[in-house]
Protein backbone atom coordinates (compact mmCIF):
# COMPACT_ATOMS: atom_id res chain seq x y z
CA UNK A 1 0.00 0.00 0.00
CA UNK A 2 3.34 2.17 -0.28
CA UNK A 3 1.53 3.64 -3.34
CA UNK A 4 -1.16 5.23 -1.71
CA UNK A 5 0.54 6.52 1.02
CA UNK A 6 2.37 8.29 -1.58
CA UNK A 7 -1.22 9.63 -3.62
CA UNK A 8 -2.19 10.64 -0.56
CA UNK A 9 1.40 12.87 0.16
CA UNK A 10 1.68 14.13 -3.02
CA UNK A 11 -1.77 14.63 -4.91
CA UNK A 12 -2.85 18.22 -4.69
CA UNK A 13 -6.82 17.80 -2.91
CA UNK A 14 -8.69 18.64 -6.19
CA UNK A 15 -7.24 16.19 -8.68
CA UNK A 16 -9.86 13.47 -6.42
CA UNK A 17 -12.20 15.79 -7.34
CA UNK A 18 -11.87 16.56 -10.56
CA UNK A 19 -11.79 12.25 -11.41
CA UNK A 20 -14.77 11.61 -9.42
CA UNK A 21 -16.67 14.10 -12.05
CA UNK A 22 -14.82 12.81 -15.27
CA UNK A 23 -16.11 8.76 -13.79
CA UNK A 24 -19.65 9.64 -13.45
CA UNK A 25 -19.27 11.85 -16.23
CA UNK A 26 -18.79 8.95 -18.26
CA UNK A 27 -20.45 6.37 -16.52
CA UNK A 28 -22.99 7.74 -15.70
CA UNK A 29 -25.70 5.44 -17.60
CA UNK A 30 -24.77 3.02 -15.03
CA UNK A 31 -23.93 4.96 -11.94
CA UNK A 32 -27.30 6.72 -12.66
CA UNK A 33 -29.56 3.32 -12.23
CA UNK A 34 -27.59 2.36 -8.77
CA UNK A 35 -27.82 5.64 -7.16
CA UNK A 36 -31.39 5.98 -7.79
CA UNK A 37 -32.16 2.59 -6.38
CA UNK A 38 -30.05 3.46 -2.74
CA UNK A 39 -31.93 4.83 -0.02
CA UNK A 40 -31.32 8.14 0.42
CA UNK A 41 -29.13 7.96 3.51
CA UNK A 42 -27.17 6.06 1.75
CA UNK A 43 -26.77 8.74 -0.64
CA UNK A 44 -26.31 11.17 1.76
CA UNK A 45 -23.33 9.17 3.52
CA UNK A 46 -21.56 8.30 -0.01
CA UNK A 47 -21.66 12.04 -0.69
CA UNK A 48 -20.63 13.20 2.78
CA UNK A 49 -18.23 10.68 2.98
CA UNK A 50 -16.50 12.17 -0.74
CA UNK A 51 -16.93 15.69 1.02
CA UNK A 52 -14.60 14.45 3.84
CA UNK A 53 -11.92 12.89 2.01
CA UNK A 54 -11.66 15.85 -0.18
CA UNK A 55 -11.68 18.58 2.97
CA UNK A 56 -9.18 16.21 4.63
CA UNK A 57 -6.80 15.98 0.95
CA UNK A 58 -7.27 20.10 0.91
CA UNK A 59 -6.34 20.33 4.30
CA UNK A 60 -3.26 18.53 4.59
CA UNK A 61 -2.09 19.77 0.80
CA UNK A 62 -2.19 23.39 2.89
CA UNK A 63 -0.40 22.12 5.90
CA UNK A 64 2.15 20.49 3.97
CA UNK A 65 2.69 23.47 1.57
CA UNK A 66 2.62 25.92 5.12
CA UNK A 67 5.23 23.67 6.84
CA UNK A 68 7.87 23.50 3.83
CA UNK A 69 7.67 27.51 3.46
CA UNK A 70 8.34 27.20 7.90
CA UNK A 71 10.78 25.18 7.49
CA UNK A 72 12.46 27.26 4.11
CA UNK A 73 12.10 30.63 6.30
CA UNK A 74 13.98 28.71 9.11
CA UNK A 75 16.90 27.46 6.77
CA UNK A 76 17.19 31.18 5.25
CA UNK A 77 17.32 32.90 9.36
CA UNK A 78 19.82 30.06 9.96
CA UNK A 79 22.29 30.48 6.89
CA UNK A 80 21.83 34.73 7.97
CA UNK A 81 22.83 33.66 11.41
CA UNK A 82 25.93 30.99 10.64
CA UNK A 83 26.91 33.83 8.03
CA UNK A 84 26.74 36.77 10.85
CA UNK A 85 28.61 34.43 13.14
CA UNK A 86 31.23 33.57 10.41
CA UNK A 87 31.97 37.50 9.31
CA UNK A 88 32.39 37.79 13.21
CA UNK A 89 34.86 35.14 13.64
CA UNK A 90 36.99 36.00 10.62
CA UNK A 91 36.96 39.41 11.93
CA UNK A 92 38.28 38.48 15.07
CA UNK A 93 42.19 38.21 15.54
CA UNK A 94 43.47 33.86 16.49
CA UNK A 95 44.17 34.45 19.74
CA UNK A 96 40.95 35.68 20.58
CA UNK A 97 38.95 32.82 18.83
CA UNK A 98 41.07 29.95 20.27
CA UNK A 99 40.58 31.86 23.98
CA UNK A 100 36.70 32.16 23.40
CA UNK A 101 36.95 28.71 22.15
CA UNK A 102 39.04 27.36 25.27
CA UNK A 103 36.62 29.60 27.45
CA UNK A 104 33.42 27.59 26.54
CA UNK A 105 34.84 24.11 26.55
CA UNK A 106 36.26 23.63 23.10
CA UNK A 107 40.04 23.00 22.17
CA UNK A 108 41.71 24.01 18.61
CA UNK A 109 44.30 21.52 17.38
């Protein structure tokens, strides 16, 4: 079932949609006959139930899309910080890196 674990990552939310409308769009002489016969809380449940899936596809398409531009704005802050830090140390004269070094536990070879 690796497969649709990975539909399910990586299928934007509307693509269900949009195939569930192309099927009965073209089956629908024989979708038609079936759904008429159900009982109508039966329709009601295959419908809410297709209403579900699809809000739970949008939703986590826009948490997944939210959380990659969290964790992209976190990697840009972090390469500003490491490159603030680096301009700092290069700035600084040997001595004072290996003492600051030495002074919080770390040795230079």
């Amino acid at each position: 079932m690796w497969w649709f674990e990975w539909l399910w990552n990586h299928v934007p939310w509307y693509v269900p949609a949009i195939l569930i409308i192309v099927a009965i769009g073209f089956c629908w002489q024989w979708i038609a006959p079936i759904w008429l016969i159900l009982p109508s809380w039966a329709r009601w449940s295959i419908a809410s139930a297709i209403a579900v899936l699809v809000a739970v596809q949008y939703g986590r398409n826009r948490g997944v899309a939210g959380e990659k531009a969290r964790q992209k704005s976190l990697n840009e802050h972090a390469t500003e910080q490491r490159d603030k830090i680096n301009a700092t140390v290069k700035a600084m004269p040997s001595n004072a890196v290996t003492r600051a070094l030495e002074r919080n536990g770390w040795m230079r070879d």
